[in-house]
C-alpha atoms as a PDB file:
ATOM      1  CA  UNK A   1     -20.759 -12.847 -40.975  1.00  0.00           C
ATOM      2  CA  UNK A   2     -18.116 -13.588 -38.135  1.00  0.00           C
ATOM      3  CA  UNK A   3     -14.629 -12.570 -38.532  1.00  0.00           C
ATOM      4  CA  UNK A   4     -11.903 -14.940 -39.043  1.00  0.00           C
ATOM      5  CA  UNK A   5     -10.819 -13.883 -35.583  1.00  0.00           C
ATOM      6  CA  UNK A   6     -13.726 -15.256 -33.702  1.00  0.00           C
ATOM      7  CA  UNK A   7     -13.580 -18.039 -36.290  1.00  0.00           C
ATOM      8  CA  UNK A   8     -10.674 -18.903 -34.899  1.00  0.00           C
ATOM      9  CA  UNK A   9     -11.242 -18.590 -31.343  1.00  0.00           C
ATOM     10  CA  UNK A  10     -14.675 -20.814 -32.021  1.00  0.00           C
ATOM     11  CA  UNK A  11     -12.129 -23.268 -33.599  1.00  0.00           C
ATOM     12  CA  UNK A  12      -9.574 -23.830 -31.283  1.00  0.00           C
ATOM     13  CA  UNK A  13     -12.223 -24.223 -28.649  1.00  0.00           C
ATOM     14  CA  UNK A  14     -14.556 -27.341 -30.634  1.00  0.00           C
ATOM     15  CA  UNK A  15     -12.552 -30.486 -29.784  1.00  0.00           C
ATOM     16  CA  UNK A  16     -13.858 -31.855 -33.008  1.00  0.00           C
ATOM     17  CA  UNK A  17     -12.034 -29.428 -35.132  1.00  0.00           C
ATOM     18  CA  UNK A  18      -9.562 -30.422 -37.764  1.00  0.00           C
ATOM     19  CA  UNK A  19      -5.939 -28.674 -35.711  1.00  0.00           C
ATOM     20  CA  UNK A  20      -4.396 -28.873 -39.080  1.00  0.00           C
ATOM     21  CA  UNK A  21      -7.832 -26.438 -40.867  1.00  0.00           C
ATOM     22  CA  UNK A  22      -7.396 -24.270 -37.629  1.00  0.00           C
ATOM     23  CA  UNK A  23      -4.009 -23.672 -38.544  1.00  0.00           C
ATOM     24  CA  UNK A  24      -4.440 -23.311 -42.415  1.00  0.00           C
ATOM     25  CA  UNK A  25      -6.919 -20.762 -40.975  1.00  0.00           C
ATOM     26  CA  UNK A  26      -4.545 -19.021 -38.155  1.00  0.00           C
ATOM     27  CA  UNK A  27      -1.839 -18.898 -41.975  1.00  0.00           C
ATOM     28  CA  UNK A  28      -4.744 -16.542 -43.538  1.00  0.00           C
ATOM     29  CA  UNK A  29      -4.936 -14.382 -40.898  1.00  0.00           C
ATOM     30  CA  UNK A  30      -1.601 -13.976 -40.622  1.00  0.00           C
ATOM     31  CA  UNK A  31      -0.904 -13.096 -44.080  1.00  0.00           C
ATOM     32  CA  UNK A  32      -3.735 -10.982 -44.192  1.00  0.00           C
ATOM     33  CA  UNK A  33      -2.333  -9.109 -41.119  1.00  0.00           C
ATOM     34  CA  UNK A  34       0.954  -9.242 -42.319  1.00  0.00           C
ATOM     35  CA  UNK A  35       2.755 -10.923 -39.164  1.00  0.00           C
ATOM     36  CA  UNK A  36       5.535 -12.542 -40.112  1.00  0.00           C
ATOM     37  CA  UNK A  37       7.257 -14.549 -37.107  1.00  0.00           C
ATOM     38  CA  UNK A  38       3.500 -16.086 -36.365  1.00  0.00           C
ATOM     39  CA  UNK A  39       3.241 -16.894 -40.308  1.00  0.00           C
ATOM     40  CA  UNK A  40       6.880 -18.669 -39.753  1.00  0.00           C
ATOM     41  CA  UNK A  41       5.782 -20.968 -36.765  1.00  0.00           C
ATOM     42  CA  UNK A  42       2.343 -21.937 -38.384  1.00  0.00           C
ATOM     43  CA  UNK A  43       4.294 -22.602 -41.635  1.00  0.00           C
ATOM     44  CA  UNK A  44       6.705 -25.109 -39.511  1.00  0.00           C
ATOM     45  CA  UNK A  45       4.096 -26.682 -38.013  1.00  0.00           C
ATOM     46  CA  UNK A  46       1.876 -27.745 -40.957  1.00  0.00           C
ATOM     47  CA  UNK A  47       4.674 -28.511 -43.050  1.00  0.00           C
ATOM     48  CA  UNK A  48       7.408 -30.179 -40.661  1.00  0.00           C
ATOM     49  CA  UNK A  49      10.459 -28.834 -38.897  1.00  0.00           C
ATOM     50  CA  UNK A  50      12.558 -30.329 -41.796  1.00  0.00           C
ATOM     51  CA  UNK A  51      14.141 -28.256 -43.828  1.00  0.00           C
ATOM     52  CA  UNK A  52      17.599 -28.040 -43.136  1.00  0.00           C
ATOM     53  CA  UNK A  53      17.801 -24.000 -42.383  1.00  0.00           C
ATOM     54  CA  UNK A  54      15.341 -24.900 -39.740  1.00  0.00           C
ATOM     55  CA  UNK A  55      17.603 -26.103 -36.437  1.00  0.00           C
ATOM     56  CA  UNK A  56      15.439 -25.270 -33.886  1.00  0.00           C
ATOM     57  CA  UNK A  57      12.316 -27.455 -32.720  1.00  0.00           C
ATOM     58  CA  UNK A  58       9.983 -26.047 -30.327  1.00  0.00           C
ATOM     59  CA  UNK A  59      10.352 -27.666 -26.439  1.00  0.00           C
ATOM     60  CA  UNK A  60       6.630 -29.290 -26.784  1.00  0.00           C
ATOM     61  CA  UNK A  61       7.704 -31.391 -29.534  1.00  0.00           C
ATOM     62  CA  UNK A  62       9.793 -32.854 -27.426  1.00  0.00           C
ATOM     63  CA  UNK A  63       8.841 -36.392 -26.315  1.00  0.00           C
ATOM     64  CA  UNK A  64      10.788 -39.301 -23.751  1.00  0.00           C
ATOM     65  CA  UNK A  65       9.920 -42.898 -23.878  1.00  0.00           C
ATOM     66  CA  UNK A  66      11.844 -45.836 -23.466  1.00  0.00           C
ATOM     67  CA  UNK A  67      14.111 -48.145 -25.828  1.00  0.00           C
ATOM     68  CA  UNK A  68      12.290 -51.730 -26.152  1.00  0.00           C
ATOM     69  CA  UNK A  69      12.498 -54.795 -28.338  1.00  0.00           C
ATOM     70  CA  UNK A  70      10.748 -58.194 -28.383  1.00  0.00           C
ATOM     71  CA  UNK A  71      12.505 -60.742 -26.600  1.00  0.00           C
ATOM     72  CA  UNK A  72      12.415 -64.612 -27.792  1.00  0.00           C
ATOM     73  CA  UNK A  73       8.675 -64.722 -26.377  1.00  0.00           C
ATOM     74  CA  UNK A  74       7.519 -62.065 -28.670  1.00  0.00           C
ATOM     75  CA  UNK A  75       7.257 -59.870 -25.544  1.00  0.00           C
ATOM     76  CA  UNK A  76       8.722 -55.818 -25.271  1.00  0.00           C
ATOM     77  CA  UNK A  77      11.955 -55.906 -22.688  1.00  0.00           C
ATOM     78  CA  UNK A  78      13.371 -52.827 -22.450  1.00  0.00           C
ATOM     79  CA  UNK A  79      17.184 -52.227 -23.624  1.00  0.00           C
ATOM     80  CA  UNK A  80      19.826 -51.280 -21.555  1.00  0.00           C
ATOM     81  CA  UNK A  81      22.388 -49.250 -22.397  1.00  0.00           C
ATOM     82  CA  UNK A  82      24.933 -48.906 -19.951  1.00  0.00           C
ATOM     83  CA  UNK A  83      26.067 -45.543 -21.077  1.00  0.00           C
ATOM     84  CA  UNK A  84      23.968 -43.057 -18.789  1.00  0.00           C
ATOM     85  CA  UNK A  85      24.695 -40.358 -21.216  1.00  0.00           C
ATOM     86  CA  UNK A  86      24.000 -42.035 -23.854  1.00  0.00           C
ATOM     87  CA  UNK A  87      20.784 -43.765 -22.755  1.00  0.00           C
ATOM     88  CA  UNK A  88      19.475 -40.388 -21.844  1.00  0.00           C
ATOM     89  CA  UNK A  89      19.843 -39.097 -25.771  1.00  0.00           C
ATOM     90  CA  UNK A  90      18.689 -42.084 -27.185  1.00  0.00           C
ATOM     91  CA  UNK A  91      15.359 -41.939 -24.462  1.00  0.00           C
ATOM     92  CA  UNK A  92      14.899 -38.570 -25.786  1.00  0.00           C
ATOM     93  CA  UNK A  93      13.135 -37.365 -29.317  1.00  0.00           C
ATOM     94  CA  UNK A  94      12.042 -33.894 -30.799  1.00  0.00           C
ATOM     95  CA  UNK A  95       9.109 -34.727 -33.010  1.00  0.00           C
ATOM     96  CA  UNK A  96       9.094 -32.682 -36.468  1.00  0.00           C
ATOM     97  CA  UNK A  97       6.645 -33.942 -38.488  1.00  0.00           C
ATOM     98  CA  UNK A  98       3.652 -31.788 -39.359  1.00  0.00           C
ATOM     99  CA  UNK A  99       0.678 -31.175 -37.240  1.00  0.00           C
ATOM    100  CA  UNK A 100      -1.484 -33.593 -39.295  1.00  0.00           C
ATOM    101  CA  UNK A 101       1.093 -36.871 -39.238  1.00  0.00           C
ATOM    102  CA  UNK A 102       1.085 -36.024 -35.415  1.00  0.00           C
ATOM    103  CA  UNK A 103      -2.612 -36.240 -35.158  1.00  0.00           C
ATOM    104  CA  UNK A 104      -3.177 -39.134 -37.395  1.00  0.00           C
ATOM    105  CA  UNK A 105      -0.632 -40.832 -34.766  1.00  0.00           C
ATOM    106  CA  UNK A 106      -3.495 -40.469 -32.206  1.00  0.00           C
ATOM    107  CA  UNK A 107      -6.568 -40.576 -34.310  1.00  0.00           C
ATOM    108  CA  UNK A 108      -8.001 -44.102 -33.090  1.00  0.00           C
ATOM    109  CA  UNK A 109      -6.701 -44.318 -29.444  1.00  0.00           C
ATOM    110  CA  UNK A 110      -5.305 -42.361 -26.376  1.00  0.00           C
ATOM    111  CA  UNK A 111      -3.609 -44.648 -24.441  1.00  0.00           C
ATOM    112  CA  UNK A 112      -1.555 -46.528 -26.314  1.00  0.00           C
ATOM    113  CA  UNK A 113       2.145 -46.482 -27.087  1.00  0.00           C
ATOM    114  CA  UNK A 114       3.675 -45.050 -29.941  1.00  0.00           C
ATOM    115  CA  UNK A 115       6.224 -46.867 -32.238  1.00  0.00           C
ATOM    116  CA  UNK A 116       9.623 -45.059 -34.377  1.00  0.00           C
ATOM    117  CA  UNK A 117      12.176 -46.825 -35.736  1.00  0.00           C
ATOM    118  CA  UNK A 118      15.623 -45.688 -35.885  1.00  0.00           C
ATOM    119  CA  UNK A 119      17.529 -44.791 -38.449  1.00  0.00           C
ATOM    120  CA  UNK A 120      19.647 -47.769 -39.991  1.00  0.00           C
ATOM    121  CA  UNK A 121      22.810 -46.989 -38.899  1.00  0.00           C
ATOM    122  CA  UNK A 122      21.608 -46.337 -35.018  1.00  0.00           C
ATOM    123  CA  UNK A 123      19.976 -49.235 -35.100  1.00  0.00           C
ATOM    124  CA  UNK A 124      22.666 -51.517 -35.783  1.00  0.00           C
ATOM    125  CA  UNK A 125      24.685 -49.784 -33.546  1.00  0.00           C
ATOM    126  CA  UNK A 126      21.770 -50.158 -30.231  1.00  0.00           C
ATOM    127  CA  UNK A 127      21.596 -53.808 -31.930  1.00  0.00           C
ATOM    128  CA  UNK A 128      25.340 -54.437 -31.035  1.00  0.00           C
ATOM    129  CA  UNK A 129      24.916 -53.346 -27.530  1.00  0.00           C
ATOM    130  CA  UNK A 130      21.519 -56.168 -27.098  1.00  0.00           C
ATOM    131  CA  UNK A 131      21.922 -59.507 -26.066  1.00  0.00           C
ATOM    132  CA  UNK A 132      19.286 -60.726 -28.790  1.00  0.00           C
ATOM    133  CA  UNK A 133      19.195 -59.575 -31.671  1.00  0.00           C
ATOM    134  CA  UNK A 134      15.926 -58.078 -32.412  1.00  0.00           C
ATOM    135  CA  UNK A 135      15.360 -54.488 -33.976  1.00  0.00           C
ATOM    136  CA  UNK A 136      14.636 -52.256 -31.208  1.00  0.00           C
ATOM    137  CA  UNK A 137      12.058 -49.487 -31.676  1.00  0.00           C
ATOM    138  CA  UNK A 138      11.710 -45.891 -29.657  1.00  0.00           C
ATOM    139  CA  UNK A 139       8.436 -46.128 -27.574  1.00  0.00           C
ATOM    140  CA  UNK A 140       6.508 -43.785 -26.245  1.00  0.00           C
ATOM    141  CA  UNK A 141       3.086 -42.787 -24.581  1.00  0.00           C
ATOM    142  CA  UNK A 142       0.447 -40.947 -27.522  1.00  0.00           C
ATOM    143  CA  UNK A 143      -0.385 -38.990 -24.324  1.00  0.00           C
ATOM    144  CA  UNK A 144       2.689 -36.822 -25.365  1.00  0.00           C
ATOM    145  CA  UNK A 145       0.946 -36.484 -28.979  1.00  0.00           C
ATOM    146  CA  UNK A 146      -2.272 -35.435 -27.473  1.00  0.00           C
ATOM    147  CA  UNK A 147      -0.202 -32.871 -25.151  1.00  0.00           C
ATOM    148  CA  UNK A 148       1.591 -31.238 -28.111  1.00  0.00           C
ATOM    149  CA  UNK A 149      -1.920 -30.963 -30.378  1.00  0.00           C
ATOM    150  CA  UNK A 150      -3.503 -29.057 -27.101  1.00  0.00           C
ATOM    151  CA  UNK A 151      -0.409 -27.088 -26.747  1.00  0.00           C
ATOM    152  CA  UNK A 152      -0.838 -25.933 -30.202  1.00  0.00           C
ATOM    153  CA  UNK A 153      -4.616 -25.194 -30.059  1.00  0.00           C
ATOM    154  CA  UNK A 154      -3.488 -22.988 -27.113  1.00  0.00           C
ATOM    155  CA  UNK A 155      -1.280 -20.707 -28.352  1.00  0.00           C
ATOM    156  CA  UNK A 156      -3.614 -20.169 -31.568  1.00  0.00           C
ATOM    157  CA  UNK A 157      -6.008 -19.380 -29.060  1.00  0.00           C
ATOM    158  CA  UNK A 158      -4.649 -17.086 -26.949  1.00  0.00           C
ATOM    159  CA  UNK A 159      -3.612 -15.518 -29.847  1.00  0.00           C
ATOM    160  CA  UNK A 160      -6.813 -14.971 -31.451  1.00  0.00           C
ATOM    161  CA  UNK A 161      -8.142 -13.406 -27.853  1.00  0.00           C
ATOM    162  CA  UNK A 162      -4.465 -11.108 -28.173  1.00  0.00           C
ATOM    163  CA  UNK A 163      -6.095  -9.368 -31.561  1.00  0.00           C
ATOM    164  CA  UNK A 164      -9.159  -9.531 -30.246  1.00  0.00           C
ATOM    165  CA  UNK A 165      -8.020  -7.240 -27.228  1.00  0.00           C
ATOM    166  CA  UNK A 166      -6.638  -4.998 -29.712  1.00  0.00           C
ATOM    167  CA  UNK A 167      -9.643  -4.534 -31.438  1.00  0.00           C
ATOM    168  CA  UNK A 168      -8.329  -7.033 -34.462  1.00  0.00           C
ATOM    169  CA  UNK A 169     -11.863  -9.376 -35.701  1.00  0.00           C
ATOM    170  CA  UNK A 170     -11.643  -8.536 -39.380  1.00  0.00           C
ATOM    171  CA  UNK A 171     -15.390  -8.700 -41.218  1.00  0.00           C
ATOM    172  CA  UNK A 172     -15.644 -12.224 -42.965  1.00  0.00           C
ATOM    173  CA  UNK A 173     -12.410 -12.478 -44.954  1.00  0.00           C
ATOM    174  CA  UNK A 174     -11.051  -9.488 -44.850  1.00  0.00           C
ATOM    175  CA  UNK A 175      -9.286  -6.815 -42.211  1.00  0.00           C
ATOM    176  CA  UNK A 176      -9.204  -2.847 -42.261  1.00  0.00           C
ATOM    177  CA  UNK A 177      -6.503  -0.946 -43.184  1.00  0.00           C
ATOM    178  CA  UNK A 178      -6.737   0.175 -38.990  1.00  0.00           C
ATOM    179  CA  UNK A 179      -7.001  -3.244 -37.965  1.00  0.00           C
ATOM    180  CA  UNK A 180      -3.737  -4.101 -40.249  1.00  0.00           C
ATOM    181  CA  UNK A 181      -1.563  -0.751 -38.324  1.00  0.00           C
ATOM    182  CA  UNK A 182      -2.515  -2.207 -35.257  1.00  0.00           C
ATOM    183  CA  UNK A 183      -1.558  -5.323 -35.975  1.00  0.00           C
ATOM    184  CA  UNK A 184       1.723  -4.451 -37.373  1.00  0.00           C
ATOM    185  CA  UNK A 185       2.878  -2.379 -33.776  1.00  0.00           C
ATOM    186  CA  UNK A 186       1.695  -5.203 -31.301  1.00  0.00           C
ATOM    187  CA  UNK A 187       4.028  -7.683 -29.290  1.00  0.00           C
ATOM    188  CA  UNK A 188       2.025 -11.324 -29.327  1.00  0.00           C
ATOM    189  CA  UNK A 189       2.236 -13.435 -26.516  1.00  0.00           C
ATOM    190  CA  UNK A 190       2.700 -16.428 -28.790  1.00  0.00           C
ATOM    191  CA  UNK A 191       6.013 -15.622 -29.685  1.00  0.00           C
ATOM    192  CA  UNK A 192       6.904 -15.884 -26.192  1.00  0.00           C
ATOM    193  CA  UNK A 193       5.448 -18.499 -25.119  1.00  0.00           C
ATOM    194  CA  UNK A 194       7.200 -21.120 -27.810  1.00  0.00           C
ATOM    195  CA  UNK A 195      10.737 -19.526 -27.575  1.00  0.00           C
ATOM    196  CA  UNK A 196      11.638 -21.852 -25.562  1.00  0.00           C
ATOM    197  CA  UNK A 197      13.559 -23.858 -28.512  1.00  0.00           C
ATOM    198  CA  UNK A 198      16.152 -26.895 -28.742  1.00  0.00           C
ATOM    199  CA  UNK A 199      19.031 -26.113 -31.570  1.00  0.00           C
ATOM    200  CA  UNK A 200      20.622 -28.611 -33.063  1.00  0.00           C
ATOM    201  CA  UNK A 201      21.880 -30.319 -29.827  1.00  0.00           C
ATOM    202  CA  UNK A 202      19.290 -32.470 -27.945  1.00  0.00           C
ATOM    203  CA  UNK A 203      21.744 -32.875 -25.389  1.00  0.00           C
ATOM    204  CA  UNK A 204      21.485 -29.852 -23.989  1.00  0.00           C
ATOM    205  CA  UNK A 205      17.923 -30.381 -22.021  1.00  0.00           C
ATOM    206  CA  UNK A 206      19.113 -33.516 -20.973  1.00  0.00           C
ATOM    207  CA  UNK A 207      20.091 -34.024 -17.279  1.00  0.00           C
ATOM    208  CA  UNK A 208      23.651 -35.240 -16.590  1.00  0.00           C
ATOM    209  CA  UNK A 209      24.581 -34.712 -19.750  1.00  0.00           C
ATOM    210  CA  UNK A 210      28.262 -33.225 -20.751  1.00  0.00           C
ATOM    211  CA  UNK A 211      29.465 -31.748 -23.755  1.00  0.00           C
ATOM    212  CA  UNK A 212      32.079 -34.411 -25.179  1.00  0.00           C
ATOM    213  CA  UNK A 213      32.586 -33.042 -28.894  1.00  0.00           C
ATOM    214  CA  UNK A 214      34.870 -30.283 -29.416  1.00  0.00           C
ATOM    215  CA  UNK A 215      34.043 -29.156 -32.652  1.00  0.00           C
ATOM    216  CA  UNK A 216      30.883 -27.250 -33.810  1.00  0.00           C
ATOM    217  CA  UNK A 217      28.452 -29.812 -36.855  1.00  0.00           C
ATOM    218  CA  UNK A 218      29.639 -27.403 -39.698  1.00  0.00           C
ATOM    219  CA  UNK A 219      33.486 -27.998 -38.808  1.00  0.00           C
ATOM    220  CA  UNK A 220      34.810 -28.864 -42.315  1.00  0.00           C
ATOM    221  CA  UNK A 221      37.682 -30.892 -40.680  1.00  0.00           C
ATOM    222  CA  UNK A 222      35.429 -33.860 -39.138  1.00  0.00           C
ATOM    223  CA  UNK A 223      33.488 -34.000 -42.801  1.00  0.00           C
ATOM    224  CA  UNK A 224      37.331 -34.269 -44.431  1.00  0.00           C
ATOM    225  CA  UNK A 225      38.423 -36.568 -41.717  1.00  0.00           C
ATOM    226  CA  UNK A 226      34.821 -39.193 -42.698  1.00  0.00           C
ATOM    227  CA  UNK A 227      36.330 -38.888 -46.221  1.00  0.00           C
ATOM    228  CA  UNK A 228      39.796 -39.668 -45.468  1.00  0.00           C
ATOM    229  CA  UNK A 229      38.261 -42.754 -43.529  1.00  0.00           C
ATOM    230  CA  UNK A 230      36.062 -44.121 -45.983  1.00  0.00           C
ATOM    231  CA  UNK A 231      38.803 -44.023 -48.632  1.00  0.00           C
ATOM    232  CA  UNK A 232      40.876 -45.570 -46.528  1.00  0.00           C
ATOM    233  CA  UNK A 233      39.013 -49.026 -46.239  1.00  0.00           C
ATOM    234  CA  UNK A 234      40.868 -51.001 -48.210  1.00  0.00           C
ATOM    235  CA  UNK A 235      44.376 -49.824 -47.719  1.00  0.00           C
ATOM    236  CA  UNK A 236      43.481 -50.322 -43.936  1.00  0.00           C
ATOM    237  CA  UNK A 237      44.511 -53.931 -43.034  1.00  0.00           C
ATOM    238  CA  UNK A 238      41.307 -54.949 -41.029  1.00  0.00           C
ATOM    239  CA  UNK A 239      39.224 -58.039 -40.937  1.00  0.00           C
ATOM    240  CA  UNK A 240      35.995 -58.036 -43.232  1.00  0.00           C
ATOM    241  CA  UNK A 241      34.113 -57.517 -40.293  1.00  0.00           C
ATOM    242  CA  UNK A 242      36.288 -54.629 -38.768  1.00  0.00           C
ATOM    243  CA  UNK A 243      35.608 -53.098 -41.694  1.00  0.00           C
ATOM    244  CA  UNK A 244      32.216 -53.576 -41.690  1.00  0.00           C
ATOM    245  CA  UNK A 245      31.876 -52.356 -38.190  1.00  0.00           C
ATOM    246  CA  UNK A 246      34.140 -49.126 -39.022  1.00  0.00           C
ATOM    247  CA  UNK A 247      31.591 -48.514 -42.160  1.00  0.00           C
ATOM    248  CA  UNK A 248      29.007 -48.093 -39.689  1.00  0.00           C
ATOM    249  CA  UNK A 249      30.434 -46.009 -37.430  1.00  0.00           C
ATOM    250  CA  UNK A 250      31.027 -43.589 -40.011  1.00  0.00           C
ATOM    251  CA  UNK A 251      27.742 -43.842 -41.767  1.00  0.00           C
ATOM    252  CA  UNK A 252      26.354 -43.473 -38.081  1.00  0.00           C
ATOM    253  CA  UNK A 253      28.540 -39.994 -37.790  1.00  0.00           C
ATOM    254  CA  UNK A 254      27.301 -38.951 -41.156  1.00  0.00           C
ATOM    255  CA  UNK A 255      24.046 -39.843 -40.778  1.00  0.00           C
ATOM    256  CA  UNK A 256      23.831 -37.465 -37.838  1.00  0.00           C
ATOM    257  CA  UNK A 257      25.409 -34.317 -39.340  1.00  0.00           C
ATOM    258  CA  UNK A 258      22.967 -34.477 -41.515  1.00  0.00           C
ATOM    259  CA  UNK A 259      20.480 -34.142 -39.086  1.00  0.00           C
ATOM    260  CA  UNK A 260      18.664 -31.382 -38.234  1.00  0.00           C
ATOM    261  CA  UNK A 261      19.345 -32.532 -35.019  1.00  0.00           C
ATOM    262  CA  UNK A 262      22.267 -34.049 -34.432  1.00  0.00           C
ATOM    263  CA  UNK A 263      23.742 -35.668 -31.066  1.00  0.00           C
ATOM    264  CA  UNK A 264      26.946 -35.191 -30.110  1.00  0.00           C
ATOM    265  CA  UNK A 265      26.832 -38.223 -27.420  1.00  0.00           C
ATOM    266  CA  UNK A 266      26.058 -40.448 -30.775  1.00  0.00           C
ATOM    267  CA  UNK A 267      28.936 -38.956 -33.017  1.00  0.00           C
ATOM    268  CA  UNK A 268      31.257 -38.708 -29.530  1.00  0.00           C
ATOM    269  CA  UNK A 269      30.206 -42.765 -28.989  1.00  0.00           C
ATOM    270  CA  UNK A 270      30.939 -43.842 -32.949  1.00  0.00           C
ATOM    271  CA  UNK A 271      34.327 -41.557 -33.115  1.00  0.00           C
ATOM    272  CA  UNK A 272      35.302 -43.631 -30.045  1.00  0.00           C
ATOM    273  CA  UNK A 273      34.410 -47.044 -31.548  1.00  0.00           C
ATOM    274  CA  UNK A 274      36.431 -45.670 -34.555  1.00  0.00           C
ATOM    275  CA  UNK A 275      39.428 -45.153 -32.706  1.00  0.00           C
ATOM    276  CA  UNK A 276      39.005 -48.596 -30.989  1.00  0.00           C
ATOM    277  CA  UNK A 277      38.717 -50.419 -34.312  1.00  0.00           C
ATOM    278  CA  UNK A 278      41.981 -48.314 -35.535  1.00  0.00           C
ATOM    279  CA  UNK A 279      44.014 -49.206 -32.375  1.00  0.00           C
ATOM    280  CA  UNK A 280      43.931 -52.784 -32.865  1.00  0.00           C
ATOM    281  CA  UNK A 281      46.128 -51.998 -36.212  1.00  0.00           C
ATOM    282  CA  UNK A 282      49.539 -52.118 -35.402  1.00  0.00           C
ATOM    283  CA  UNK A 283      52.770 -50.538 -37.305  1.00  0.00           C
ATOM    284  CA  UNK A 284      50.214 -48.357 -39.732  1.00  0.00           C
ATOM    285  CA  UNK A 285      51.602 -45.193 -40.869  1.00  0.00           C
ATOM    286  CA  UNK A 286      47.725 -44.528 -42.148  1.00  0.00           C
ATOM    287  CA  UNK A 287      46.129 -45.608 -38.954  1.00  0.00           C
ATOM    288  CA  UNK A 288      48.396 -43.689 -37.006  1.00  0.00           C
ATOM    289  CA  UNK A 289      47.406 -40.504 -38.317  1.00  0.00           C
ATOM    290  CA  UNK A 290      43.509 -41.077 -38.462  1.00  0.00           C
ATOM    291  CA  UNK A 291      44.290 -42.303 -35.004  1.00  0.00           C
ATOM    292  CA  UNK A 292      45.521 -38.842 -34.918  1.00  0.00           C
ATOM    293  CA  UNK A 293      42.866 -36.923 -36.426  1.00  0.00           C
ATOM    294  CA  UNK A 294      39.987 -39.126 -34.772  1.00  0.00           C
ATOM    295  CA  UNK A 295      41.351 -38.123 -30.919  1.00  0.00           C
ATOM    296  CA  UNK A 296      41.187 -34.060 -31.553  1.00  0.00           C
ATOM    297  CA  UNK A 297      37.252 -34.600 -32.180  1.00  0.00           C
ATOM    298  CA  UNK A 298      37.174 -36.966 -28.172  1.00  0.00           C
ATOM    299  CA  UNK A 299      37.433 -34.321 -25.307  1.00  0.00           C
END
């Protein structure tokens, strides 16, 4: 009976092969061996990148594609955004669902374009910036998909042919107590070649791209300051739809916090249309000092 080694190499190598059984398979050698960081990436990638201790996404999950909507002929125009900067983040997303929701993307067809929609809050905000008002959608080629699944099959194999190098096959299910020593002193390739990580900042692979918040997403001071504003509503003396508009903008900057990745160019863009909102109330004491608060969060 084969190992689960050259079960594994056999795997990765038959096109056909279920990626999410070849990694449930790539978890039971990896307990068996006892190697943690390896356990920790295959964990992450059959489960999702989405807990919220987890703030790093690996660089091949990352996927551009364009912006688009349907025009008043039913056909996709893209949207322009005249902020580069923040064009650039929106053209940009780091895919963390698990392995199998990526392949079920790409199941029927490998050609055609792939669809998100954005969060509530961003949406109405792109919408504002459209000339039609259409909900616009994140597009992208399923090429990318097909690119990440064959980046994963990689690195499983090459680390299956790493423990087989060391002498690491195992006999059916199980592994030696040598095999298990060995495994336990040897430096895998794989956890090289997927350190290359984004944290919770997108923005920071993006070209062109400056740093325009000042304060680090666990500052306690811009979650006290989204309190202060959203209590503040109705003292505020704005029109229905000012209001309405300022709810947004906070719910935007919220909305992104929680995220387990967050973009500053977003929360930078919705402090600013904040501020603008607040400016246009003159002779408050209150809007004064969230004016206040609001400008040492804008570099």
């Amino acid at each position: 009976m084969a190992g689960l080694v050259l079960e594994l190499q056999r795997d990765a190598l038959d096109n056909e092969a279920s990626i999410a059984n070849l990694l449930r398979k790539a978890m039971v050698v990896s307990k068996k061996l006892g190697i943690e960081d390896i356990e920790l990436w295959l964990e992450r990638e059959l489960h999702g990148y989405y807990k919220a201790e987890v703030v790093e996404i690996p660089d091949y999950r990352k996927v551009t594609g364009q912006i688009k909507a349907l025009d008043e002929y039913h056909v996709w125009q893209p949207v322009h955004i005249e902020n580069k900067d923040l064009a650039e983040q929106l053209c940009c997303r780091l895919m963390s669902e698990p392995i199998s929701e990526l392949s079920e993307l790409v199941r029927n067809d490998s050609t055609y374009a792939v669809e998100q929609k954005f969060p509530p809050n961003l949406k109405i905000k792109i919408m504002s910036m459209m000339n039609y008002q259409t909900e616009p959608v994140f597009q992208f080629s399923s090429v990318q998909i097909h690119r990440m699944l064959d980046t994963v099959k990689t690195h499983v194999l090459s680390w299956a042919l790493e423990l087989e190098e060391q002498g690491i096959t195992g006999e059916g299910m199980s592994f030696s107590r040598e095999e298990k020593q060995v495994a336990s002193r040897v430096v895998y390739q794989i956890t090289n070649n997927i350190q290359n990580m984004h944290n919770s900042q997108l923005q920071q692979d993006s070209a062109g791209a400056s740093q325009n918040l000042t304060v680090t997403y666990e500052n306690k001071d811009l979650i006290k300051l989204l309190e202060e504003l959203k209590s503040s509503f109705e003292q505020l003396e704005l029109s229905a739809a000012a209001k309405n508009e300022l709810s947004a903008e906070v719910a935007t900057i919220e909305m992104q916090l929680a995220s387990p990745n967050p973009k500053s160019i977003i929360i930078n863009e919705s402090l600013k249309s904040s501020r603008a909102i607040l400016e246009g109330i003159t002779g408050s004491v209150l809007a004064t000092g969230l004016l206040q608060q609001i400008c040492t969060f804008i570099s």
